[in-house]
C-alpha atoms as a PDB file:
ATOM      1  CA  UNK A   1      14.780  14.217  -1.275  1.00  0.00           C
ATOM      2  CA  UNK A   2      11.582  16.602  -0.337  1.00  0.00           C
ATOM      3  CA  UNK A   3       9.984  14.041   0.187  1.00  0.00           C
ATOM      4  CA  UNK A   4      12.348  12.072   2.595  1.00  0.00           C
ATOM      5  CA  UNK A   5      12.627  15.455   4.803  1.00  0.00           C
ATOM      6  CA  UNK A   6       8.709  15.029   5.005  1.00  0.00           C
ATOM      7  CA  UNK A   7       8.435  11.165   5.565  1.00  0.00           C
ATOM      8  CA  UNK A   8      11.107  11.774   8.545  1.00  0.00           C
ATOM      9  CA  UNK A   9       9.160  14.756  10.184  1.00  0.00           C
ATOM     10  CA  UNK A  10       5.985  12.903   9.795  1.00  0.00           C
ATOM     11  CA  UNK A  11       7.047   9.539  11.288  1.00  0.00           C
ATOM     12  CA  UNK A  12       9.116  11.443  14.372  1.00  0.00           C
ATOM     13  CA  UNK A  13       6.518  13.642  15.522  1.00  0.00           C
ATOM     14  CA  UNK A  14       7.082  17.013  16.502  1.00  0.00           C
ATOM     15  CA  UNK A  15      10.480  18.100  15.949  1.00  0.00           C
ATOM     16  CA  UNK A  16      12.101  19.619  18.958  1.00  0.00           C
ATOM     17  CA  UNK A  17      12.525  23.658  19.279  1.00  0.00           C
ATOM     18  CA  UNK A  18      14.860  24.640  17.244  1.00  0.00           C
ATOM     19  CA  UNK A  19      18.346  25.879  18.771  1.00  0.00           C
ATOM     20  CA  UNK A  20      19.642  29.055  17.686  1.00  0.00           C
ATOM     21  CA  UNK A  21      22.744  30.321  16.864  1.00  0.00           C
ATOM     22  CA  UNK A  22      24.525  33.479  18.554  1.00  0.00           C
ATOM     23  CA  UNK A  23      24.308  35.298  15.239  1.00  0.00           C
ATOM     24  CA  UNK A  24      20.204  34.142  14.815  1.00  0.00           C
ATOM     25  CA  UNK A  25      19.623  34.656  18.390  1.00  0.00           C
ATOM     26  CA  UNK A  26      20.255  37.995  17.983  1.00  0.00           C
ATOM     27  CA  UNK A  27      18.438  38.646  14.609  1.00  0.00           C
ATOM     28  CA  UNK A  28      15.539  36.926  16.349  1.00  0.00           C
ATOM     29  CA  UNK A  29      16.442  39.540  19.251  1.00  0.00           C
ATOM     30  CA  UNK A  30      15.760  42.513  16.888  1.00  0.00           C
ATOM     31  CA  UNK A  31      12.391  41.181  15.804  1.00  0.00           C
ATOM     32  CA  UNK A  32      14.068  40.007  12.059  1.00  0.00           C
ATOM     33  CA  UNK A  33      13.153  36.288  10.294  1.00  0.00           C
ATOM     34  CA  UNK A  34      15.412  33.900  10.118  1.00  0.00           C
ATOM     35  CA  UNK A  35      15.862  31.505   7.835  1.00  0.00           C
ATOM     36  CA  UNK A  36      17.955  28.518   6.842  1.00  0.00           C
ATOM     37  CA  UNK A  37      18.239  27.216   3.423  1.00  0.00           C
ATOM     38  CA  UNK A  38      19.024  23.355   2.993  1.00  0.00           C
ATOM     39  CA  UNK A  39      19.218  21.556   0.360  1.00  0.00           C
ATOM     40  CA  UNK A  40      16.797  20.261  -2.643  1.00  0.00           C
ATOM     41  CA  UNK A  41      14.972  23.367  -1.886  1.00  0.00           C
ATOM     42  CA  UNK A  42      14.168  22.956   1.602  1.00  0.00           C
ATOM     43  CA  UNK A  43      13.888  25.912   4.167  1.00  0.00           C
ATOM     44  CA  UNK A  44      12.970  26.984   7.703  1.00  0.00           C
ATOM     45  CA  UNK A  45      12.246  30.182   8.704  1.00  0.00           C
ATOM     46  CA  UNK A  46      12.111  31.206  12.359  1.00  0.00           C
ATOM     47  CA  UNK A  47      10.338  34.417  13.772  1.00  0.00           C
ATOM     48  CA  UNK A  48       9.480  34.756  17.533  1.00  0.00           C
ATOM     49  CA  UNK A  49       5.647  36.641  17.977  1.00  0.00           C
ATOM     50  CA  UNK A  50       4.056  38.700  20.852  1.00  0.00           C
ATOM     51  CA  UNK A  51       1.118  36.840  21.264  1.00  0.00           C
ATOM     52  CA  UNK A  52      -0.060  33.382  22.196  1.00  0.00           C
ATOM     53  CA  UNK A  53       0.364  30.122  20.018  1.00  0.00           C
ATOM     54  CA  UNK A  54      -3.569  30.400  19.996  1.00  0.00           C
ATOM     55  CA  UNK A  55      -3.742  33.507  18.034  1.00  0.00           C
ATOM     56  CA  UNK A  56      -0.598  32.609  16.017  1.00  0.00           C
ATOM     57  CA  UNK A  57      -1.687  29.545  14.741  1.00  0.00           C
ATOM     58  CA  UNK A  58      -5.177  30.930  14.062  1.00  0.00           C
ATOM     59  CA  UNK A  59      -3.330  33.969  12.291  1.00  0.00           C
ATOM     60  CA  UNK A  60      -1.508  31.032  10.210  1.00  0.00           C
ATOM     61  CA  UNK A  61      -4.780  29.338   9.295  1.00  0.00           C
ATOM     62  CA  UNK A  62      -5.982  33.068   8.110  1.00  0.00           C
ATOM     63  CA  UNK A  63      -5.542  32.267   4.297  1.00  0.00           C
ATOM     64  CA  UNK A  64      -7.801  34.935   2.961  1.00  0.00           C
ATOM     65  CA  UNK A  65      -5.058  37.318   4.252  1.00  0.00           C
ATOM     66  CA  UNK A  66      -2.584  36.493   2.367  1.00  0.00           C
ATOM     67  CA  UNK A  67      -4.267  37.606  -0.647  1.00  0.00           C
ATOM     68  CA  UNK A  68      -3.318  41.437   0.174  1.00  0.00           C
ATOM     69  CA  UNK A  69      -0.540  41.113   2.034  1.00  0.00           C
ATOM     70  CA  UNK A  70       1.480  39.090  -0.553  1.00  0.00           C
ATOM     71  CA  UNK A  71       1.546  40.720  -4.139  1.00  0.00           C
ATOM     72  CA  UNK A  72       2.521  37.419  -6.014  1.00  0.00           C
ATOM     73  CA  UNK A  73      -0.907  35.866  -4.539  1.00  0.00           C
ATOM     74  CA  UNK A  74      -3.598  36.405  -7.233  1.00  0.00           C
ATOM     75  CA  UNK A  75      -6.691  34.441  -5.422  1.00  0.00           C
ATOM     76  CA  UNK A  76      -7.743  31.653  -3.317  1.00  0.00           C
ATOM     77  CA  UNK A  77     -10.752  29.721  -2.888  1.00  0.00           C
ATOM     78  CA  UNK A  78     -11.163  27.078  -0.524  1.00  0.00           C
ATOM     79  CA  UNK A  79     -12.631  24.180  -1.628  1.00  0.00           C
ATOM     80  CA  UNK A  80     -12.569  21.750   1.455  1.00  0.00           C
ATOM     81  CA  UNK A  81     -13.652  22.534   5.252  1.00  0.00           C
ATOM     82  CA  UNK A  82     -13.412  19.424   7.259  1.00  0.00           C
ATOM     83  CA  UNK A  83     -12.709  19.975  11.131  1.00  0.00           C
ATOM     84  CA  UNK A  84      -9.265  19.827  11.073  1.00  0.00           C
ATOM     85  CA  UNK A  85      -8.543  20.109   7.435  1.00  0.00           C
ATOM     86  CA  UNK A  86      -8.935  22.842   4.832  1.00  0.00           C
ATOM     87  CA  UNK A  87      -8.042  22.573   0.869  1.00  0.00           C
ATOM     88  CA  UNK A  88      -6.973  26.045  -0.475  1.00  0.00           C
ATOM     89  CA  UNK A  89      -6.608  26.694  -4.256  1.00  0.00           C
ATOM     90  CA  UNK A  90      -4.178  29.088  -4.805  1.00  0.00           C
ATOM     91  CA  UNK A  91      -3.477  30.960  -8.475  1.00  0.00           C
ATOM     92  CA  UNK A  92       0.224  32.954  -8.104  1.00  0.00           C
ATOM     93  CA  UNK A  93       2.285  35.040 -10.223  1.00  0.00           C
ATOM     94  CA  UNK A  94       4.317  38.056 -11.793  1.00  0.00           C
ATOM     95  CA  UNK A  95       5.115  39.262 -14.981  1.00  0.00           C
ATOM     96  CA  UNK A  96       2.470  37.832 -17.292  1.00  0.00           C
ATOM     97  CA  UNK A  97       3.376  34.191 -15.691  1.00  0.00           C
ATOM     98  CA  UNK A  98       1.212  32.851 -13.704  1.00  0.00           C
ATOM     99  CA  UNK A  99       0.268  29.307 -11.834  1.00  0.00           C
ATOM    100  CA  UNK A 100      -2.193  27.111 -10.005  1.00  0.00           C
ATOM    101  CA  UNK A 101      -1.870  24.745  -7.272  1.00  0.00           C
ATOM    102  CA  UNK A 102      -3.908  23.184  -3.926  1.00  0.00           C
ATOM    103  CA  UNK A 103      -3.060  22.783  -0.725  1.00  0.00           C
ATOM    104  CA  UNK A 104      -4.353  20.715   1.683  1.00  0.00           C
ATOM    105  CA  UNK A 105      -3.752  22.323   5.424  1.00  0.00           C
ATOM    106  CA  UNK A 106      -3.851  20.101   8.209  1.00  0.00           C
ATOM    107  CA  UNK A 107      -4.058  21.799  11.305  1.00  0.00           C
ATOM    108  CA  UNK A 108      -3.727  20.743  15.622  1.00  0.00           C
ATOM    109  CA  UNK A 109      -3.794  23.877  17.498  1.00  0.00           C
ATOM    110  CA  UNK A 110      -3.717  22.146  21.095  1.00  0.00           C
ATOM    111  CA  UNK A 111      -0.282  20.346  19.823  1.00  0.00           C
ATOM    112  CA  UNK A 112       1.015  24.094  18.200  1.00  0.00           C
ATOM    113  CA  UNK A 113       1.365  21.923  14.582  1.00  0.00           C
ATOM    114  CA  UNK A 114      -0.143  22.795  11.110  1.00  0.00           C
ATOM    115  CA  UNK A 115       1.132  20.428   7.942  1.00  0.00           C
ATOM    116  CA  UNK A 116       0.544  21.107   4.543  1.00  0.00           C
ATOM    117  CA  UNK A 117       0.633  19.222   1.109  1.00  0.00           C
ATOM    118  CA  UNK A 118       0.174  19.663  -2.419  1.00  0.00           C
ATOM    119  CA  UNK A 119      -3.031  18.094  -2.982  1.00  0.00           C
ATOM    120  CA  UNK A 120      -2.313  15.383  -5.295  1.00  0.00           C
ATOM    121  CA  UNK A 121      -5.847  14.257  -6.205  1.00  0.00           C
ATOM    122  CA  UNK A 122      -6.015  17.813  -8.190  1.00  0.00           C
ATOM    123  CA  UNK A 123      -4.115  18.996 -10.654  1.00  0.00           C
ATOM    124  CA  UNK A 124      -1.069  21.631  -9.919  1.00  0.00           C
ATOM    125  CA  UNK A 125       1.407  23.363 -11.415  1.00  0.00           C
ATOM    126  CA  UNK A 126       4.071  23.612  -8.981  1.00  0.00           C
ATOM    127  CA  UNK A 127       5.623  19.743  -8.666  1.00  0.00           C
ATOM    128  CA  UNK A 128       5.576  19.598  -4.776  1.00  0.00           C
ATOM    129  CA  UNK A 129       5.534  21.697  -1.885  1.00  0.00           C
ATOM    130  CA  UNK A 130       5.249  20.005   1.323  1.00  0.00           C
ATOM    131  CA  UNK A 131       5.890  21.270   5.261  1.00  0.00           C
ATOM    132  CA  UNK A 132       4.628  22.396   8.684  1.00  0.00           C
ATOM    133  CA  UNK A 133       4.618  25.410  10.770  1.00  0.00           C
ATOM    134  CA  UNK A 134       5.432  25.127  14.367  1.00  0.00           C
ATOM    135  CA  UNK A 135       4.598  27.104  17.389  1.00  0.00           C
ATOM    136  CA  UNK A 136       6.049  27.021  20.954  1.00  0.00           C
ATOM    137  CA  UNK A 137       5.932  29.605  24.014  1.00  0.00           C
ATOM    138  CA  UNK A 138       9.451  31.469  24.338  1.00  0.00           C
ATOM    139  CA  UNK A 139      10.160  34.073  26.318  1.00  0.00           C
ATOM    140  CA  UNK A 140       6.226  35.831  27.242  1.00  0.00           C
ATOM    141  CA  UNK A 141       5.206  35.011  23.409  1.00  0.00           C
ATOM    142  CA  UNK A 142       5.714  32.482  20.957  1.00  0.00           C
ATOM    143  CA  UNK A 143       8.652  30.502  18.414  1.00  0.00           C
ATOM    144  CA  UNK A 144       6.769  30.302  15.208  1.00  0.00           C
ATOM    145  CA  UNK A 145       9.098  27.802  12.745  1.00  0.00           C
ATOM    146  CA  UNK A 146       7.649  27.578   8.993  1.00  0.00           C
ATOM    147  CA  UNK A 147       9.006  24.425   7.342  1.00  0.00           C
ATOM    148  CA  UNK A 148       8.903  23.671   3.585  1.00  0.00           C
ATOM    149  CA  UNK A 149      10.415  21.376   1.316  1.00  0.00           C
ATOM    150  CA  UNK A 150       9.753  21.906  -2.801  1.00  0.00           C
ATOM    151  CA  UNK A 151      10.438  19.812  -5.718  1.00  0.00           C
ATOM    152  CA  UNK A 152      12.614  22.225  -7.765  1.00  0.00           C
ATOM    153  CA  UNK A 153      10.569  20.800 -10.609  1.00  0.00           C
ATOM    154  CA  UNK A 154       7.706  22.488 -12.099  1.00  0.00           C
ATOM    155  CA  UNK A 155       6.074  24.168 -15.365  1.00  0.00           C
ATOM    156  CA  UNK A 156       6.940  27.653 -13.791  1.00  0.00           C
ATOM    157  CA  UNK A 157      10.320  29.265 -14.811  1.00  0.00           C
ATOM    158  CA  UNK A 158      12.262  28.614 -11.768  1.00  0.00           C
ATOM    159  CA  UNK A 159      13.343  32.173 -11.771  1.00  0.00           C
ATOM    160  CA  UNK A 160       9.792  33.636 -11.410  1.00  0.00           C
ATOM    161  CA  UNK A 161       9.094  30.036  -8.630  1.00  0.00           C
ATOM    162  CA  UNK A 162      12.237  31.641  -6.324  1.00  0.00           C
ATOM    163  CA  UNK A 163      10.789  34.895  -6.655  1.00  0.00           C
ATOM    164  CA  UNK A 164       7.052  33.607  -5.860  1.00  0.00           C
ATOM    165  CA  UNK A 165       8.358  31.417  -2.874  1.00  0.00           C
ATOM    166  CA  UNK A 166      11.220  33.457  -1.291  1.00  0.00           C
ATOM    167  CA  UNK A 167       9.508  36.686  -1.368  1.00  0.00           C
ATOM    168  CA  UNK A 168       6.154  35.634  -0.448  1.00  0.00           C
ATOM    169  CA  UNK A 169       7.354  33.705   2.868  1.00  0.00           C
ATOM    170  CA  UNK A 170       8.779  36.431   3.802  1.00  0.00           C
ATOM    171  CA  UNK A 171       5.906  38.507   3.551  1.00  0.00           C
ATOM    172  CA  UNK A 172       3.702  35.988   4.844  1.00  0.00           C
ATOM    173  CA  UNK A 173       5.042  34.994   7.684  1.00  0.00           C
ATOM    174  CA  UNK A 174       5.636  38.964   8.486  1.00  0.00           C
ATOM    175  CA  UNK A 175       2.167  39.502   7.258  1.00  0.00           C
ATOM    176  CA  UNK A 176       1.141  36.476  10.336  1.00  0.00           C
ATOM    177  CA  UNK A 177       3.358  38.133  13.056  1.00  0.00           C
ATOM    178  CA  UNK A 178       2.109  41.676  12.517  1.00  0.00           C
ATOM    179  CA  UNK A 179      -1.729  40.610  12.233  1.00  0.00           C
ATOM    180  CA  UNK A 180      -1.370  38.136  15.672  1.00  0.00           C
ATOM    181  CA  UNK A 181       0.587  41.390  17.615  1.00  0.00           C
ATOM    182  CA  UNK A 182      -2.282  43.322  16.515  1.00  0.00           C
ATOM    183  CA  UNK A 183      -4.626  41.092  17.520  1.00  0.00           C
ATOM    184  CA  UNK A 184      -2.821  40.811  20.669  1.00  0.00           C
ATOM    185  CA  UNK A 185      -2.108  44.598  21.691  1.00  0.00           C
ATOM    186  CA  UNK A 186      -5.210  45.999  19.686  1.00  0.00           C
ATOM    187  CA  UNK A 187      -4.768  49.833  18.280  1.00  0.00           C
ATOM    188  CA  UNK A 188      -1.258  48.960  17.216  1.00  0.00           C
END
């Protein structure tokens, strides 16, 4: 199924904004995420940013800060620059448990698109995690949308994998607005 959702965002292109409802347009209102669960453990998460889709999507590609802003992330070394492309190898995890995996980033700024994939030529220990992030100017700043689909299969208990992926996209993508306002409105 994760791997349908992906195969149908690839093939259409960028997806069109995303239209809110009354109740998220006014959690986005107040600054909050919000995100939608689907199903086969697919989400979106939507967060609107004071600053441009520039500095956003550069703030995205800012791996390195994840390492202290997200407590579940243990390290990550990048092992592939390419011009548009950078492989991350990321080792996660709580309570004595811990895992490996690579991603492969794939990144258009001028287009407001990043993808990302498990790399499959290396060896991982989460099953699948595929998805995109999305940015578009709304209202003097900019819509970022983080997409992800994961295979609910994997050598990590899923209790500690929810806890790794639902807590640490929220502080990511928190961790990304806060560092592109700052960037934005420097001294705040």
């Amino acid at each position: 199924m994760w791997l349908l959702l992906l195969i149908q965002i690839c093939m259409a292109g960028v997806p069109e904004p995303i239209q809110l409802t009354p109740a998220e347009q006014k959690l986005i209102g107040s600054g909050e995420l919000v995100i939608r669960e689907g199903a086969s453990g697919s989400i979106t998460a939507i967060l609107d940013v004071q600053a441009s889709n520039q500095i956003v999507l550069e703030e995205v590609m800012n791996l390195q800060a994840r390492v202290d802003e997200v407590p579940s992330i243990q390290d990550l070394s990048i092992y592939l620059r390419q011009p548009n492309t950078i492989g991350g190898k990321w080792t996660v995890g709580m309570f004595g448990v811990q895992a490996q995996f690579h991603v492969l980033y794939t990144f258009d700024y001028a287009n407001g698109w990043i993808t990302f994939r498990m790399d499959d030529e290396r060896v991982n220990e989460l099953n699948a995690a595929d998805g995109s992030y999305q940015t578009y100017p709304v209202n003097g700043g900019t819509r970022l949308i983080y997409r992800c689909a994961a295979s609910p299969e994997s050598a990590v208990p899923g209790w500690v994998r929810d806890m790794i992926t639902g807590r640490s996209m929220n502080q990511q993508l928190t961790g990304i607005e806060s560092r592109a306002r700052k960037r934005k409105n420097p001294g705040q």
